[in-house]
PDB file of N, CA and C in Angstrom:
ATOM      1  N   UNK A   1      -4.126  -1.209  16.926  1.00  0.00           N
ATOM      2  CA  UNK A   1      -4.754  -2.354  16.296  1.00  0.00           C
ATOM      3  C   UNK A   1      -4.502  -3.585  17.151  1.00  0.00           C
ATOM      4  N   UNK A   2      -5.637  -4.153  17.370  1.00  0.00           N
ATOM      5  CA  UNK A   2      -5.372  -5.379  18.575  1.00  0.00           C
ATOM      6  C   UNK A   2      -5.150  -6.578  17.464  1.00  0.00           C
ATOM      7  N   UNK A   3      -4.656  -7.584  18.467  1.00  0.00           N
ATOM      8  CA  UNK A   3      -4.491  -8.842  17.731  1.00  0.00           C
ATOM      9  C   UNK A   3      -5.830  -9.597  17.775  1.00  0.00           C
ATOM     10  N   UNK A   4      -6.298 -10.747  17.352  1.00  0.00           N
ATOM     11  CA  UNK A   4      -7.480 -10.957  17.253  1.00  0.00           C
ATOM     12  C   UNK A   4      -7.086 -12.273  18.050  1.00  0.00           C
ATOM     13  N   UNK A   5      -8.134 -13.116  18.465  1.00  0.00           N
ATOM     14  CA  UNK A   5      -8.104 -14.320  19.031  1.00  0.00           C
ATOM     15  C   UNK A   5      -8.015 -15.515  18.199  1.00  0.00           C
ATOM     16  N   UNK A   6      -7.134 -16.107  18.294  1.00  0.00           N
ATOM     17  CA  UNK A   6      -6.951 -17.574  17.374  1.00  0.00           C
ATOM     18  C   UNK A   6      -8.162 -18.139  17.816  1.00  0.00           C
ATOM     19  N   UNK A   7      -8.811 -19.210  16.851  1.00  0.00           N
ATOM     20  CA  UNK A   7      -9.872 -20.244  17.695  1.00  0.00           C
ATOM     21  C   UNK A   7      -9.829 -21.390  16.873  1.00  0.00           C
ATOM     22  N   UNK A   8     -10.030 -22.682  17.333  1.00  0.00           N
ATOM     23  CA  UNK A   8      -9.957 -23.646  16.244  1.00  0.00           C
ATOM     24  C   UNK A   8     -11.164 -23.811  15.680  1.00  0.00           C
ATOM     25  N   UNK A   9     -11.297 -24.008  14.199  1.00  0.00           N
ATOM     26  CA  UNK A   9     -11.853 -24.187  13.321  1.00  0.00           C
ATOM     27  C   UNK A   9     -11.537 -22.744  11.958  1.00  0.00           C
ATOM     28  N   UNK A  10     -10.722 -22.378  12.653  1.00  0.00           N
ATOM     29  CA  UNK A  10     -10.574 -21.171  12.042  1.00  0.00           C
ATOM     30  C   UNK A  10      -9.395 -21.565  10.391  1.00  0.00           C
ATOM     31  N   UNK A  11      -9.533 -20.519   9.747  1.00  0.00           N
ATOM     32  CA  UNK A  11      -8.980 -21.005   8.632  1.00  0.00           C
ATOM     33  C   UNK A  11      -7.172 -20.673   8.483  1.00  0.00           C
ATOM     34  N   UNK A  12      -6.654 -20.932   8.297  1.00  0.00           N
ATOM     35  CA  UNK A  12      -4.940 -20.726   8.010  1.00  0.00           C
ATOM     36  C   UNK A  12      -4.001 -21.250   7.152  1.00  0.00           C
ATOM     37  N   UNK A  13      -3.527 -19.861   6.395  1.00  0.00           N
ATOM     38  CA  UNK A  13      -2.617 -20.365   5.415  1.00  0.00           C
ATOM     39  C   UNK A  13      -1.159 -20.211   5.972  1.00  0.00           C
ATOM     40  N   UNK A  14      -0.538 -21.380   5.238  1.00  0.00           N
ATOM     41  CA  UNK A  14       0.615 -21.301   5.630  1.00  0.00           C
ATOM     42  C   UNK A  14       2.323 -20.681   4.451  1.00  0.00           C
ATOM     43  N   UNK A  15       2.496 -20.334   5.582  1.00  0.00           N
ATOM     44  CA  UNK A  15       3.778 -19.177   5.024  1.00  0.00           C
ATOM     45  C   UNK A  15       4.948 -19.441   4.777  1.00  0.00           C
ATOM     46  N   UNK A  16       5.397 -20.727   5.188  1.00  0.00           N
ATOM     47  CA  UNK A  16       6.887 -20.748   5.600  1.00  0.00           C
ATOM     48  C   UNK A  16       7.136 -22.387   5.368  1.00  0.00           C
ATOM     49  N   UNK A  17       7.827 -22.789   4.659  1.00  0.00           N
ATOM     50  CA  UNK A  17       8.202 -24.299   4.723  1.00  0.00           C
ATOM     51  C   UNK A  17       7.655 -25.245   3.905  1.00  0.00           C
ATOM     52  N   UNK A  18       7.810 -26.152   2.970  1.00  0.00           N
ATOM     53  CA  UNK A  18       7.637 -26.731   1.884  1.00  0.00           C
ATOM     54  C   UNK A  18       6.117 -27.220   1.676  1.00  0.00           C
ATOM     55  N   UNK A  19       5.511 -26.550   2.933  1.00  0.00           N
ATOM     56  CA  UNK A  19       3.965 -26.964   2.587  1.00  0.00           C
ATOM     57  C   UNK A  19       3.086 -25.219   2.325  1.00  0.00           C
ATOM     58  N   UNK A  20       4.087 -24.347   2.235  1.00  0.00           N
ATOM     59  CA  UNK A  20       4.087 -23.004   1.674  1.00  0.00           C
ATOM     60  C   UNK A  20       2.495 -22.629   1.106  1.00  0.00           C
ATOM     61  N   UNK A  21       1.815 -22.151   1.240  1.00  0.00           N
ATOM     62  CA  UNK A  21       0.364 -21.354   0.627  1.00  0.00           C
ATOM     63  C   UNK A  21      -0.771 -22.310   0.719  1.00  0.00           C
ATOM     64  N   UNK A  22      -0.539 -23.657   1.614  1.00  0.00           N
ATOM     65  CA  UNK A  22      -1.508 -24.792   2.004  1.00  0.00           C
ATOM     66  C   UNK A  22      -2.330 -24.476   2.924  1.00  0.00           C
ATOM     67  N   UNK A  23      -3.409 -25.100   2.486  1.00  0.00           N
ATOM     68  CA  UNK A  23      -4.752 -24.234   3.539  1.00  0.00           C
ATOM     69  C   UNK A  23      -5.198 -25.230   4.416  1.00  0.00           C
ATOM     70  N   UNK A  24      -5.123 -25.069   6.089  1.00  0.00           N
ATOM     71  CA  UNK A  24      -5.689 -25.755   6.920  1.00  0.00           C
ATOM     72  C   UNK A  24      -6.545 -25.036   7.814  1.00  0.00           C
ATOM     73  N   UNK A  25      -7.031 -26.393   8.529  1.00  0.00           N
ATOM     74  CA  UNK A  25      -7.952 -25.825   9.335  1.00  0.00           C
ATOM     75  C   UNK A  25      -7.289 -25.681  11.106  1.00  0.00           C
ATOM     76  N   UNK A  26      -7.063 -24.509  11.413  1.00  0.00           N
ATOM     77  CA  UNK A  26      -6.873 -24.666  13.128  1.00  0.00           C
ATOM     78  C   UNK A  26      -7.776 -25.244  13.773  1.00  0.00           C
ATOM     79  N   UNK A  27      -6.777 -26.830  14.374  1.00  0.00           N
ATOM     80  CA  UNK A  27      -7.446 -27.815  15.557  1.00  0.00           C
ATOM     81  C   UNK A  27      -7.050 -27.298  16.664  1.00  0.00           C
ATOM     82  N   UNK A  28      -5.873 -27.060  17.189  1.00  0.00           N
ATOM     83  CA  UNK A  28      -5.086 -26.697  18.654  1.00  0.00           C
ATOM     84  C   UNK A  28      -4.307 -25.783  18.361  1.00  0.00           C
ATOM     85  N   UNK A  29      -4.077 -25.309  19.756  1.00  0.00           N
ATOM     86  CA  UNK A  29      -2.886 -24.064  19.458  1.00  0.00           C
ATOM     87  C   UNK A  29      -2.845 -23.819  21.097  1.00  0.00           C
ATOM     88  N   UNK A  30      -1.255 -23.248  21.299  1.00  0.00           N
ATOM     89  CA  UNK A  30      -0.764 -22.417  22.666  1.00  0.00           C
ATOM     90  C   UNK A  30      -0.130 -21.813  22.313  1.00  0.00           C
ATOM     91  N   UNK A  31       0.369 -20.983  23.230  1.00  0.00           N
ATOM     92  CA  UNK A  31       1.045 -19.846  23.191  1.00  0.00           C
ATOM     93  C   UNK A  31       2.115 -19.546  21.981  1.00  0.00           C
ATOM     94  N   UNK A  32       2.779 -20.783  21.162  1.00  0.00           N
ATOM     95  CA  UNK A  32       4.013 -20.561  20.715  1.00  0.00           C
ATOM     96  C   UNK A  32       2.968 -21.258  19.605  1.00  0.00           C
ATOM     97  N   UNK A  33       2.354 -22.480  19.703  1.00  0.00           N
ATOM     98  CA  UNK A  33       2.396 -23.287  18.060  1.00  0.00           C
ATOM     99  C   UNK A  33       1.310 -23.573  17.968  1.00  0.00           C
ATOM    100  N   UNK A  34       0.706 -23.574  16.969  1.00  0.00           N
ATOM    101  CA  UNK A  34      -0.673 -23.787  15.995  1.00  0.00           C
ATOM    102  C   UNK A  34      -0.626 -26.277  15.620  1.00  0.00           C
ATOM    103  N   UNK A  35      -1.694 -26.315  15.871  1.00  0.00           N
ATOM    104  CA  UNK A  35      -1.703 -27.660  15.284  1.00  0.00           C
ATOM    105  C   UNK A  35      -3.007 -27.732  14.182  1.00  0.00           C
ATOM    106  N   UNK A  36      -2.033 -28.341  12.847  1.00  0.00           N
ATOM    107  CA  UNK A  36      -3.526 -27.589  11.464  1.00  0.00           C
ATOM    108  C   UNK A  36      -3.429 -29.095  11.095  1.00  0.00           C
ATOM    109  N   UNK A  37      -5.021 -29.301  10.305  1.00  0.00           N
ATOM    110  CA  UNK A  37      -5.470 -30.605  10.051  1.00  0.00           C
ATOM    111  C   UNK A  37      -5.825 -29.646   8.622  1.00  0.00           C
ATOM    112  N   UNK A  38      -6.172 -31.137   7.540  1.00  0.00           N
ATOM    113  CA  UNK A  38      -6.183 -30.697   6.497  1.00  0.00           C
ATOM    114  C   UNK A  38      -7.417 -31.787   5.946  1.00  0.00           C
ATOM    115  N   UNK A  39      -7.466 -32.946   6.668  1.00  0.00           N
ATOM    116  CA  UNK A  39      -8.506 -33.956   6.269  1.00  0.00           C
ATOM    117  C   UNK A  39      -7.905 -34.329   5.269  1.00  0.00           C
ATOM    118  N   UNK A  40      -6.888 -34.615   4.524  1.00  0.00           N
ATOM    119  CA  UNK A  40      -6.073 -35.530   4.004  1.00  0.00           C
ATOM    120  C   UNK A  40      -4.861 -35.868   4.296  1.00  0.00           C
ATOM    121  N   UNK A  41      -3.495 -34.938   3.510  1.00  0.00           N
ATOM    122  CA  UNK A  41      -2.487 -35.254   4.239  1.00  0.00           C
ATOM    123  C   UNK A  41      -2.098 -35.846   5.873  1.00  0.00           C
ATOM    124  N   UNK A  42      -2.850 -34.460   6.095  1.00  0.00           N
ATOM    125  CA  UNK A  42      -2.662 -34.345   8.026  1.00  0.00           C
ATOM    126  C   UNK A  42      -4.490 -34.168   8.360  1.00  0.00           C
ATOM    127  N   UNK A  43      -4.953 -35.713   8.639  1.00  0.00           N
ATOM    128  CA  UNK A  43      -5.563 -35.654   9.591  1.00  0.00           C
ATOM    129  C   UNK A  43      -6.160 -35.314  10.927  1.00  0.00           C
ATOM    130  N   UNK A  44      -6.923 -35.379  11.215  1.00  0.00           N
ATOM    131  CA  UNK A  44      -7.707 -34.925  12.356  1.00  0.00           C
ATOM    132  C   UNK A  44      -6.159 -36.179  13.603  1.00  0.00           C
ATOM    133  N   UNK A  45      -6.231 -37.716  12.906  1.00  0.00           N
ATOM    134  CA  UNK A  45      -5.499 -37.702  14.228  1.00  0.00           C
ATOM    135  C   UNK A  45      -4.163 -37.340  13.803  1.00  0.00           C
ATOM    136  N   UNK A  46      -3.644 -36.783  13.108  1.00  0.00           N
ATOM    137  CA  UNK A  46      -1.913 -36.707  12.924  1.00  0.00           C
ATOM    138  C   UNK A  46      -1.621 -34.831  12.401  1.00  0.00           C
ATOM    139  N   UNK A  47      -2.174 -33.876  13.489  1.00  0.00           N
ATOM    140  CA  UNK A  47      -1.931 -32.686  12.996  1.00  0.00           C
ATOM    141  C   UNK A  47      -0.939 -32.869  12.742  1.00  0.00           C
ATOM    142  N   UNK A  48      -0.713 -31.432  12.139  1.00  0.00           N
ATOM    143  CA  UNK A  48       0.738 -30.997  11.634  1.00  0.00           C
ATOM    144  C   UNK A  48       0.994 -29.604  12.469  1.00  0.00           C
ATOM    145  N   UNK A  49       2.108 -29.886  13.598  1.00  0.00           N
ATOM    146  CA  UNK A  49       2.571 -29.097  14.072  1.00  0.00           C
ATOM    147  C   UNK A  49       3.403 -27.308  14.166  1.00  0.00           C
ATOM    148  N   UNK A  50       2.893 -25.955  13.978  1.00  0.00           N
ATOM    149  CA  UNK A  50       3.560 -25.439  12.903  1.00  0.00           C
ATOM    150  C   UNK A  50       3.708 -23.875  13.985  1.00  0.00           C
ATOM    151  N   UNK A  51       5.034 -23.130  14.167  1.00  0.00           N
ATOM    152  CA  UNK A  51       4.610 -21.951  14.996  1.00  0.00           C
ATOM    153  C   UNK A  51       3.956 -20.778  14.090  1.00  0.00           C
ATOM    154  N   UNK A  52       2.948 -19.960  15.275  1.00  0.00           N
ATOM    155  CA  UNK A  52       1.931 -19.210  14.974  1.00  0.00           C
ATOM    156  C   UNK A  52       2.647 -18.220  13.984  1.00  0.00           C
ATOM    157  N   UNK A  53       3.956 -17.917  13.979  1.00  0.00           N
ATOM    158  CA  UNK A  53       4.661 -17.048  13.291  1.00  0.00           C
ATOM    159  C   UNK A  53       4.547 -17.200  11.242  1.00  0.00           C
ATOM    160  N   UNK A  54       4.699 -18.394  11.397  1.00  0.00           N
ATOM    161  CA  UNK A  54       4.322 -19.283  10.168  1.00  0.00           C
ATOM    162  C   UNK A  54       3.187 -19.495   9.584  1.00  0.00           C
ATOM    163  N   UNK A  55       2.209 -19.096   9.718  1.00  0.00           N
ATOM    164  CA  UNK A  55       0.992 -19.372   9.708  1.00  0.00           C
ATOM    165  C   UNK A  55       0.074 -18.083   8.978  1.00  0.00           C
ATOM    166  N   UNK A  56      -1.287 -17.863   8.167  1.00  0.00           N
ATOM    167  CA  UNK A  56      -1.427 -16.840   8.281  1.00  0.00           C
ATOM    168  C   UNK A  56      -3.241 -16.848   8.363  1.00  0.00           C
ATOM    169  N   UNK A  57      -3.467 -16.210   9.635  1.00  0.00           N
ATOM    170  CA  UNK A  57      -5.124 -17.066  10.081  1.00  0.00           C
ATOM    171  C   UNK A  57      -5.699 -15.902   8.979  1.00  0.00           C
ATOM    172  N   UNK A  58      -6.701 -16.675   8.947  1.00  0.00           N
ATOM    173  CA  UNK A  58      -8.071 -15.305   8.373  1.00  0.00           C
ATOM    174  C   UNK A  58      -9.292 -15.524   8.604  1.00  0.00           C
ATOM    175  N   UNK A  59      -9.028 -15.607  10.107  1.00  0.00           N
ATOM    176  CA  UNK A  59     -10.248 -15.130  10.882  1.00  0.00           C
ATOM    177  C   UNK A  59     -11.619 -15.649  10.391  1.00  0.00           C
ATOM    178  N   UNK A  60     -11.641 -16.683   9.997  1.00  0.00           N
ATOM    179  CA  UNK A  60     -13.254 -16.747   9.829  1.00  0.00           C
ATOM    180  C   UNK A  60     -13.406 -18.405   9.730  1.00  0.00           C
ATOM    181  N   UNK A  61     -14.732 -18.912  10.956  1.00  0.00           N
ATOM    182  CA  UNK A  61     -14.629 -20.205  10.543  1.00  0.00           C
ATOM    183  C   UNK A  61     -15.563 -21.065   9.463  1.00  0.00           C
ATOM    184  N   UNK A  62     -15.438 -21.902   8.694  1.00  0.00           N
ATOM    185  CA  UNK A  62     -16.520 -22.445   7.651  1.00  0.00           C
ATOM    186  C   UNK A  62     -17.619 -22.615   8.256  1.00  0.00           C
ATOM    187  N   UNK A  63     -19.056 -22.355   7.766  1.00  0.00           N
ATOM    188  CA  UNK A  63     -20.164 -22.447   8.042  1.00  0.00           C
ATOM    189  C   UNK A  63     -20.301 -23.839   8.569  1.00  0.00           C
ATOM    190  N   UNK A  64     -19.948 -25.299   7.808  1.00  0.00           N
ATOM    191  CA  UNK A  64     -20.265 -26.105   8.284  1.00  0.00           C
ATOM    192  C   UNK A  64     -19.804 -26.511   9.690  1.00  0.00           C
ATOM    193  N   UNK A  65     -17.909 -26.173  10.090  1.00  0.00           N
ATOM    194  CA  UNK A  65     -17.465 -26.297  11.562  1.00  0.00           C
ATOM    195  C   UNK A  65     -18.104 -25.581  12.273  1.00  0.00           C
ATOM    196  N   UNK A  66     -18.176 -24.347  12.116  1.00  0.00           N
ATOM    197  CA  UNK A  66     -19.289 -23.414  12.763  1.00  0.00           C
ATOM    198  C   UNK A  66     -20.434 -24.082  13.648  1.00  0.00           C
ATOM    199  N   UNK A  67     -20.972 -24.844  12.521  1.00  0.00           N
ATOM    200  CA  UNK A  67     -22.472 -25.354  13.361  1.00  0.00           C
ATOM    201  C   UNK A  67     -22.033 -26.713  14.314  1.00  0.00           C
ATOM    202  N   UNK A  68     -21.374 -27.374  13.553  1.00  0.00           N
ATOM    203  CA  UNK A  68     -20.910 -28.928  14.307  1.00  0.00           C
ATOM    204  C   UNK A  68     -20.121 -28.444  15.499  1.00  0.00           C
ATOM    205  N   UNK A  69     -19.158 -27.442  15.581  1.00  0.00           N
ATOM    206  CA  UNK A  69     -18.356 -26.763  16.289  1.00  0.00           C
ATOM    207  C   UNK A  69     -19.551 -26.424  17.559  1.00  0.00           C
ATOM    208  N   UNK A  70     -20.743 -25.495  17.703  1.00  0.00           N
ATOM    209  CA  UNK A  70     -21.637 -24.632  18.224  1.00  0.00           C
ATOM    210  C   UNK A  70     -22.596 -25.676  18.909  1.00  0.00           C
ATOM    211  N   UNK A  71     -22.543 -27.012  18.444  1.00  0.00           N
ATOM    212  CA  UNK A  71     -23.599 -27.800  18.621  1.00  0.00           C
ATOM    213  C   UNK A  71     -23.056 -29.561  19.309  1.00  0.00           C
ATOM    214  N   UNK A  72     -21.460 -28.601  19.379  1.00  0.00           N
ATOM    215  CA  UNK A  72     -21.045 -30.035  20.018  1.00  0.00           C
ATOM    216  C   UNK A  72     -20.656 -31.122  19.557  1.00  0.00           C
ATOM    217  N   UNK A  73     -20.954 -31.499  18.222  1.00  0.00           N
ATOM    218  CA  UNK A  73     -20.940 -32.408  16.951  1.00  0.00           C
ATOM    219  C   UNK A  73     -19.438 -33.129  16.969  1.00  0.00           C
ATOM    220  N   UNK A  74     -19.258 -34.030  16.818  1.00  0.00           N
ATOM    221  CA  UNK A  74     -18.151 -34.569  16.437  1.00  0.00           C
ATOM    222  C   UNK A  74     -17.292 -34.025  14.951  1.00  0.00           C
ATOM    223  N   UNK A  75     -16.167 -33.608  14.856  1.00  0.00           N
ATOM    224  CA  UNK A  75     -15.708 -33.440  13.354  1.00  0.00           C
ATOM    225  C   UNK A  75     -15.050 -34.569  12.747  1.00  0.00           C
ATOM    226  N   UNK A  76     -15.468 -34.850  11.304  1.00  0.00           N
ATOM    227  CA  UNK A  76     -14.536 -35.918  10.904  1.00  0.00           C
ATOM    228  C   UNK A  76     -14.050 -35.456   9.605  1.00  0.00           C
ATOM    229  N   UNK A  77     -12.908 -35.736   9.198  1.00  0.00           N
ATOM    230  CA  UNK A  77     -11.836 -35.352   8.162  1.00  0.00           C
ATOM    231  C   UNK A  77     -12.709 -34.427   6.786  1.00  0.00           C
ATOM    232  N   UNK A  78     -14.065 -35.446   6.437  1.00  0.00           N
ATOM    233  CA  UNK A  78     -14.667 -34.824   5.698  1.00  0.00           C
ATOM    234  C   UNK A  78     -14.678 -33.823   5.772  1.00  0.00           C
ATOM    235  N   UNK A  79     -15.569 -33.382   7.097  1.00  0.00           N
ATOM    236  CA  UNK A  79     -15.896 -32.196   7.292  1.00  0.00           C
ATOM    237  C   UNK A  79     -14.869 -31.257   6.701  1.00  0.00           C
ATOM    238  N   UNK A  80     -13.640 -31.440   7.276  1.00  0.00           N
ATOM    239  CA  UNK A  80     -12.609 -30.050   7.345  1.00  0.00           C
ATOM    240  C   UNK A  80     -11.983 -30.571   5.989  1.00  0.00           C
ATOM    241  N   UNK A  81     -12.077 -31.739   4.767  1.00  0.00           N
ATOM    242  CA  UNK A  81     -12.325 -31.451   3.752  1.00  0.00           C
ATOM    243  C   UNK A  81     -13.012 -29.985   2.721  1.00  0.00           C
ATOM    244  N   UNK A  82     -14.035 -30.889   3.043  1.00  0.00           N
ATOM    245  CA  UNK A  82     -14.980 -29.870   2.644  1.00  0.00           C
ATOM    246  C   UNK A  82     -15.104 -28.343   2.602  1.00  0.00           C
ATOM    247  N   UNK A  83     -14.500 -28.096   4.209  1.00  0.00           N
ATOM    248  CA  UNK A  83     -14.373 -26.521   4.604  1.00  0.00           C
ATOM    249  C   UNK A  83     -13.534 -26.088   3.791  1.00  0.00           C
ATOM    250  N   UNK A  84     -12.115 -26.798   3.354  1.00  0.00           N
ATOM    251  CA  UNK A  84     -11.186 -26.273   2.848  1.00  0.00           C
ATOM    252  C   UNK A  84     -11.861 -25.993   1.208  1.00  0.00           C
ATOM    253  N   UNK A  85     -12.196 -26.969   0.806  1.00  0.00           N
ATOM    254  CA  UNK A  85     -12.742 -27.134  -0.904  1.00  0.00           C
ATOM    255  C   UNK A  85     -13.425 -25.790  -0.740  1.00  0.00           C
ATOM    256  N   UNK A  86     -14.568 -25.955  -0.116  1.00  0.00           N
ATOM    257  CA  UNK A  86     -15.271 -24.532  -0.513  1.00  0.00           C
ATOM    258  C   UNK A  86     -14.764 -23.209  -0.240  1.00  0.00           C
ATOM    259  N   UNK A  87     -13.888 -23.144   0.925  1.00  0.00           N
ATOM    260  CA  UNK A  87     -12.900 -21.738   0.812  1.00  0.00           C
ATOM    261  C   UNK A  87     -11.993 -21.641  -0.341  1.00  0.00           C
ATOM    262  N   UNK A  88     -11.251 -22.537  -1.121  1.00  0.00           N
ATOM    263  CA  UNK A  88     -10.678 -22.975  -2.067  1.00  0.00           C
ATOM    264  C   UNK A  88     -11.230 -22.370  -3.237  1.00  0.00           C
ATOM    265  N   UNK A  89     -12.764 -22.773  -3.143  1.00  0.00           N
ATOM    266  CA  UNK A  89     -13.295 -22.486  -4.689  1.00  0.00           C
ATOM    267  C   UNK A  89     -13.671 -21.331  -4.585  1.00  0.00           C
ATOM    268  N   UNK A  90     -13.505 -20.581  -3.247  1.00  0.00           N
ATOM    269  CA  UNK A  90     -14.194 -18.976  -3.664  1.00  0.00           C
ATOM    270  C   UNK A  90     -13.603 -18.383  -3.663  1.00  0.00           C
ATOM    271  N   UNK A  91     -12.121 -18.421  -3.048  1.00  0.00           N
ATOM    272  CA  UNK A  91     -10.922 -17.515  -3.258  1.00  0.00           C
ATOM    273  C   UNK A  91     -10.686 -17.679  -5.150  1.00  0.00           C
ATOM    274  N   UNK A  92     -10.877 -18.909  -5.999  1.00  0.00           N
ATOM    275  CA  UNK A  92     -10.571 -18.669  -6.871  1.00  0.00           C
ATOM    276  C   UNK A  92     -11.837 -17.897  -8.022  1.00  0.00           C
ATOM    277  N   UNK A  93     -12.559 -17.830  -7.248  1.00  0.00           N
ATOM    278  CA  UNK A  93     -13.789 -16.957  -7.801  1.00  0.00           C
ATOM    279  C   UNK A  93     -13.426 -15.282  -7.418  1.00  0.00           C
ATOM    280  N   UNK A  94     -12.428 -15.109  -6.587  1.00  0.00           N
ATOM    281  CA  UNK A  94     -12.332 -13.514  -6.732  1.00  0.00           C
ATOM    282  C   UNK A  94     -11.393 -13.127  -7.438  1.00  0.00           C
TER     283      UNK A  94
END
């Protein structure tokens, strides 16, 4: 089973540390650490720094980063608002 490729815009919950089962969006990442924006707390300019170990991606990015992402678009907090709300409301729909 291969590992899959991190990419930013991608979605990630987090595992470990008093911000425990909080859903961000992957902005940056290297080898060791993930940087997740949330469009409130932690902004687009003030990620929150966190290692990949901690983290738990699921692979899929929101339709709307997707396109702004694909098309070059600038992102602003909304946006990755938004992404989160609607992953939010459908996890609680299953």
């Amino acid at each position: 089973m291969g590992v899959e490729k991190i990419e930013a815009g991608m979605l990630a919950i987090s595992r470990a540390g008093h911000d425990k089962d909080t859903c961000y969006i992957v902005w940056d990442m290297d080898e060791t650490y993930v940087w997740l924006v949330d469009g409130r707390l932690r902004p687009l300019e003030k990620p929150k720094k966190k290692k990949r170990k901690h983290i738990q991606i699921q692979y899929t990015i929101p339709e709307n980063l997707r396109e702004k992402l694909s098309r070059k678009e600038s992102i602003r907090n909304e946006d990755i608002k938004f992404a989160i709300k609607l992953h939010s409301s459908r996890e609680l729909r299953k």
